[in-house]
Protein backbone atom coordinates (compact mmCIF):
# COMPACT_ATOMS: atom_id res chain seq x y z
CA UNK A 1 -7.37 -66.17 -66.28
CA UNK A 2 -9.91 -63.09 -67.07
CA UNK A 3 -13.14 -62.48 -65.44
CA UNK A 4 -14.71 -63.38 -69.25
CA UNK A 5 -12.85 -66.72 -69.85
CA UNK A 6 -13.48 -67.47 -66.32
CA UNK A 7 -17.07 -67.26 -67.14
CA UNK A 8 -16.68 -68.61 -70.68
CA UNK A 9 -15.01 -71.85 -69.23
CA UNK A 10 -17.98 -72.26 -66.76
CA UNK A 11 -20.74 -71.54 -69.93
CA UNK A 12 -19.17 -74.63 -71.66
CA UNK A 13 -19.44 -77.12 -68.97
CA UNK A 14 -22.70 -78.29 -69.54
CA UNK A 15 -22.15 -78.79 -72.86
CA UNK A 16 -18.93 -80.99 -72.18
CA UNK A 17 -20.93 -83.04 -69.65
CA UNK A 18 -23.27 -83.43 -72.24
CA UNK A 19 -21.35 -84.46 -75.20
CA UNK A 20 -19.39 -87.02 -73.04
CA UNK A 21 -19.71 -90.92 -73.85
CA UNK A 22 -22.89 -92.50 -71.57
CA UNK A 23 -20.80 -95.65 -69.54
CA UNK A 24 -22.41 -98.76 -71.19
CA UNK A 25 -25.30 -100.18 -68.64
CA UNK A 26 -24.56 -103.88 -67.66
CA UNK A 27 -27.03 -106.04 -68.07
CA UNK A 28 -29.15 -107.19 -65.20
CA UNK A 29 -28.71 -110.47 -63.81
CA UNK A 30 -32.25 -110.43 -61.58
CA UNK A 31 -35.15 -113.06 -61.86
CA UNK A 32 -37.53 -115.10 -61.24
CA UNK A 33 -37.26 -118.14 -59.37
CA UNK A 34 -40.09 -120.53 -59.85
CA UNK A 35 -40.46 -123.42 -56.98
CA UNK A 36 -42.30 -126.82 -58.68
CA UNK A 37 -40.78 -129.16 -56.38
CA UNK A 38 -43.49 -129.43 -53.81
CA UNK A 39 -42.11 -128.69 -50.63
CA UNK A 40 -41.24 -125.61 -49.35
CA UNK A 41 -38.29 -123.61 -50.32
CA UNK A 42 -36.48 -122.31 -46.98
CA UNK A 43 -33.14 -120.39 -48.44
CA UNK A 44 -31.98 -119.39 -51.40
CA UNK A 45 -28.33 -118.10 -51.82
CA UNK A 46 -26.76 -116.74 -55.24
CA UNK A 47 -23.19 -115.73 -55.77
CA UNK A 48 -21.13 -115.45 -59.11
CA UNK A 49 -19.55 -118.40 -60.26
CA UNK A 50 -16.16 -119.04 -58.72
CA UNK A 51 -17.40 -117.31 -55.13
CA UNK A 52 -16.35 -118.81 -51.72
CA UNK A 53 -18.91 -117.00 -49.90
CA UNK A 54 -22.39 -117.92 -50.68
CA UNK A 55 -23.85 -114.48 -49.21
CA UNK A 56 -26.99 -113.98 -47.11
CA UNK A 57 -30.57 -115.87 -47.62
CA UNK A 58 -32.37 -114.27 -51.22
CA UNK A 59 -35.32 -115.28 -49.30
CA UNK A 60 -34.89 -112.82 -46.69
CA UNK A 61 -36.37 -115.47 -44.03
CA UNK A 62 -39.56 -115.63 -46.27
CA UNK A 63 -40.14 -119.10 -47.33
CA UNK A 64 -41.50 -119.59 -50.50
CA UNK A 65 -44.00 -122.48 -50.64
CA UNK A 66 -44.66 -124.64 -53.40
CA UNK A 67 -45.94 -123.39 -56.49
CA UNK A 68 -45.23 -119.53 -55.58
CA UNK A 69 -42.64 -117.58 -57.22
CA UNK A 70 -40.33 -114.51 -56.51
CA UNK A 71 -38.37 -112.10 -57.94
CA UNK A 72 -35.13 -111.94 -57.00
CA UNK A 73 -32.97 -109.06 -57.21
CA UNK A 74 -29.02 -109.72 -58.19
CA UNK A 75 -26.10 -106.55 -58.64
CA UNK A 76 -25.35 -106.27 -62.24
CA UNK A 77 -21.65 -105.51 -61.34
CA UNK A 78 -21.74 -109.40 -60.22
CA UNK A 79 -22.28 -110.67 -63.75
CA UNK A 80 -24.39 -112.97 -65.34
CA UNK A 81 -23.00 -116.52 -64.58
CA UNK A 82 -24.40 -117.42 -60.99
CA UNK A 83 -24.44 -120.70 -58.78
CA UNK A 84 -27.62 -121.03 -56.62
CA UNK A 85 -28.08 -123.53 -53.54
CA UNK A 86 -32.00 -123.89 -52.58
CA UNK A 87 -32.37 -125.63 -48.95
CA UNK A 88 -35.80 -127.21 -48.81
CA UNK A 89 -37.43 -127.38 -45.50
CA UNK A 90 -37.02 -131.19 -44.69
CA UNK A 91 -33.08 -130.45 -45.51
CA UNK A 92 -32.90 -130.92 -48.57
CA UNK A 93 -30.34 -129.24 -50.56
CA UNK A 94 -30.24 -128.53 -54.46
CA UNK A 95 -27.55 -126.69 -56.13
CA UNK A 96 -27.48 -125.22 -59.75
CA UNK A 97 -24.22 -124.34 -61.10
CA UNK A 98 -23.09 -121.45 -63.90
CA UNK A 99 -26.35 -120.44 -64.71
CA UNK A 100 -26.76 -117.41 -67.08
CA UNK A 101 -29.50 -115.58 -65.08
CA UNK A 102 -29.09 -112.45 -67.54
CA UNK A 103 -30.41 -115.39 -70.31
CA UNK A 104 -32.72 -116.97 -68.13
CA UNK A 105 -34.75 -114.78 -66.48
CA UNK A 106 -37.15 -117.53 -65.05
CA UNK A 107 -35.48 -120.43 -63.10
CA UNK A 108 -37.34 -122.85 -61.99
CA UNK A 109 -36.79 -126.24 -59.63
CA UNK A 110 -38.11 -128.74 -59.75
CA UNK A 111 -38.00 -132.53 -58.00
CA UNK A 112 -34.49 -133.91 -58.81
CA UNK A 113 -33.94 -135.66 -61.78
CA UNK A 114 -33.10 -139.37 -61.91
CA UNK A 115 -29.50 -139.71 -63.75
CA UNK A 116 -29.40 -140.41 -67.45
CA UNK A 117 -29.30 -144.09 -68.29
CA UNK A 118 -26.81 -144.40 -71.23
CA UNK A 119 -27.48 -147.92 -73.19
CA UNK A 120 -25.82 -149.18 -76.56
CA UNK A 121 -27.92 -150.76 -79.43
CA UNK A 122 -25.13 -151.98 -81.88
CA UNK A 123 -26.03 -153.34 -84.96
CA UNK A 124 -23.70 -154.63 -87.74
CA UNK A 125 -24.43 -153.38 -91.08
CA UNK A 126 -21.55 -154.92 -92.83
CA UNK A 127 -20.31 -158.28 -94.47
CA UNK A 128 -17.82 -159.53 -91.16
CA UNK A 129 -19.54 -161.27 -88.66
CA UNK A 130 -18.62 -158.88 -85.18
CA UNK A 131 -15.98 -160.86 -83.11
CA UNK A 132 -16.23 -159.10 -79.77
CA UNK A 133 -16.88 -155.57 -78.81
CA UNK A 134 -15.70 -153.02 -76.19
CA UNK A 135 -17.60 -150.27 -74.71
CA UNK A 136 -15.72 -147.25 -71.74
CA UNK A 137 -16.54 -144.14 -70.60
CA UNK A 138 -15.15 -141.31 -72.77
CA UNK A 139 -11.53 -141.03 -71.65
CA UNK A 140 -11.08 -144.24 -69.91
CA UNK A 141 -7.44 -145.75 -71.79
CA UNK A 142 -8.49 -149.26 -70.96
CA UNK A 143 -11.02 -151.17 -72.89
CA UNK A 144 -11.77 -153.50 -70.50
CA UNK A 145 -13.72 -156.92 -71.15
CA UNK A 146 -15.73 -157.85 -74.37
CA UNK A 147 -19.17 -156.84 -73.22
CA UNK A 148 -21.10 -159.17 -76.01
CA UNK A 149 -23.19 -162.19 -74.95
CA UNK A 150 -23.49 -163.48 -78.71
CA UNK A 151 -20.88 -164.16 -80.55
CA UNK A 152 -20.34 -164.13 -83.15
CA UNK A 153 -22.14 -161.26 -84.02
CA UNK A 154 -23.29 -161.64 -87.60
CA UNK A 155 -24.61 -159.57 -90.69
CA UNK A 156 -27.42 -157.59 -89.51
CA UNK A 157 -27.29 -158.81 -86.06
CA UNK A 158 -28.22 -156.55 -83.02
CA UNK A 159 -26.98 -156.46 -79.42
CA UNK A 160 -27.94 -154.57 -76.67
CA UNK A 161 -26.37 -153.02 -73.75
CA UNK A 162 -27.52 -151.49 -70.32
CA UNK A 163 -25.05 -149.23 -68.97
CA UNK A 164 -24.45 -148.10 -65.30
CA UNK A 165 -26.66 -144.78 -65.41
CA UNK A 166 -24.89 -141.28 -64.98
CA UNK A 167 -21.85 -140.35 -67.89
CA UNK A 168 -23.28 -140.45 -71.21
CA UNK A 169 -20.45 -140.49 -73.43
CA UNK A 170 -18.85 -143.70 -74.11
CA UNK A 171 -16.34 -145.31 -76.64
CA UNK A 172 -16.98 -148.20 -78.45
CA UNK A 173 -14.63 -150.67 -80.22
CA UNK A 174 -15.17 -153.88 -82.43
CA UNK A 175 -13.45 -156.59 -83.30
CA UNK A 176 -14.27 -158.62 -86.81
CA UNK A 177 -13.72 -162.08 -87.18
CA UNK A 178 -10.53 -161.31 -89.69
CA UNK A 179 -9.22 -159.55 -87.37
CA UNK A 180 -9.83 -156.10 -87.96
CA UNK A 181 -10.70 -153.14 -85.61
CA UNK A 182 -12.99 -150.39 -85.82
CA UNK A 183 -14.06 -147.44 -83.18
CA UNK A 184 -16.44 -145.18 -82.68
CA UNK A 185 -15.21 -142.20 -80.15
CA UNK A 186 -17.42 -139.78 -77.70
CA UNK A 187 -20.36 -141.41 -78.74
CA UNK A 188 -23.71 -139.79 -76.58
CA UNK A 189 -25.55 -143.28 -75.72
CA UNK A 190 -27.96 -141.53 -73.96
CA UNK A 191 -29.18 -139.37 -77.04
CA UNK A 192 -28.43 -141.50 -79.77
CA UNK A 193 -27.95 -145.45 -78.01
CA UNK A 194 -27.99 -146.85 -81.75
CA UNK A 195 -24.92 -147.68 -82.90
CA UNK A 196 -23.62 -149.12 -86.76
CA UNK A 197 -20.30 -151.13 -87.67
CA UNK A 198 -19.08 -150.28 -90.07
């Protein structure tokens, strides 16, 4: 190569540099974690979902009393979905799984939260008296027992259910009094615990 493409070549590489493609910035998974649950907060550990390792205290052996908050800082390279275990000072341990810290940039805990109570208010809106009816969790292949305590049920009748509180969906199933079935699948009895046959 000659002296003047020699210095040609070295001329145009700022220019190349500069008309390269920028690398796309990840987004950054840092924030703000917000302690409501009125005791204080002793570690805090973070690692992408699917980790073995938990990683070292976020706290950096700097407790974080109720009703403070901190920032803390995460490695965009480590993604956005993150679990987070919080150990409380009287031992207490509260874990928070797949949370989309690039979403939510404040998280904040709070005292734990009794489990849902799913119940069933089933009403019969036809012209057939309700013979029996079934009610399982979602998924569940058997039935089990009629769970009615009036029978039979009749036009425009209601009965109500309690159900063991924790899983919300449930399936229901009727019998008529001629003999014909009806169900109602993945119904959410904690959201919506009203229920109509048919």
């Amino acid at each position: 190569m000659s002296r003047r493409a020699a210095v040609l070549a070295l001329l145009a590489l700022p220019f190349a540099s500069a008309t390269a493609p920028a690398q796309p910035s990840l987004p950054d998974p840092s924030y703000t974690v917000v302690n409501n649950t009125g005791q204080t907060l002793e570690l805090l550990f973070v690692s992408p979902v699917g980790s073995r390792d938990w990683g070292p205290d976020r706290l950096a052996s700097r407790p974080l009393p109720s009703g403070s908050s901190r920032l803390v800082r995460l490695d965009p390279r480590d993604g956005c979905r993150q679990d987070l275990r919080a150990v409380f000072r009287d031992g207490t341990v509260q874990d928070l799984r797949d949370a989309n810290t690039c979403a939510a940039r404040v998280l904040t805990l709070g005292p734990p939260q009794p489990p849902p109570e799913p119940r069933l208010e089933l009403r019969n809106t036809g012209r057939q008296p309700i013979a029996a009816a079934y009610v399982s969790p979602s998924g569940v292949p058997d039935w089990g027992m009629d769970q009615m305590t009036v029978h039979p049920l009749p036009p425009g009748g209601v009965f109500r259910l309690e159900l063991p509180p924790g899983a919300c969906r449930y399936d229901v199933k009727v019998l008529y009094a001629d003999g014909a079935t009806e169900e109602r699948r993945g119904l959410d009895l904690c959201a919506r615990p009203r229920v109509r046959f048919p």
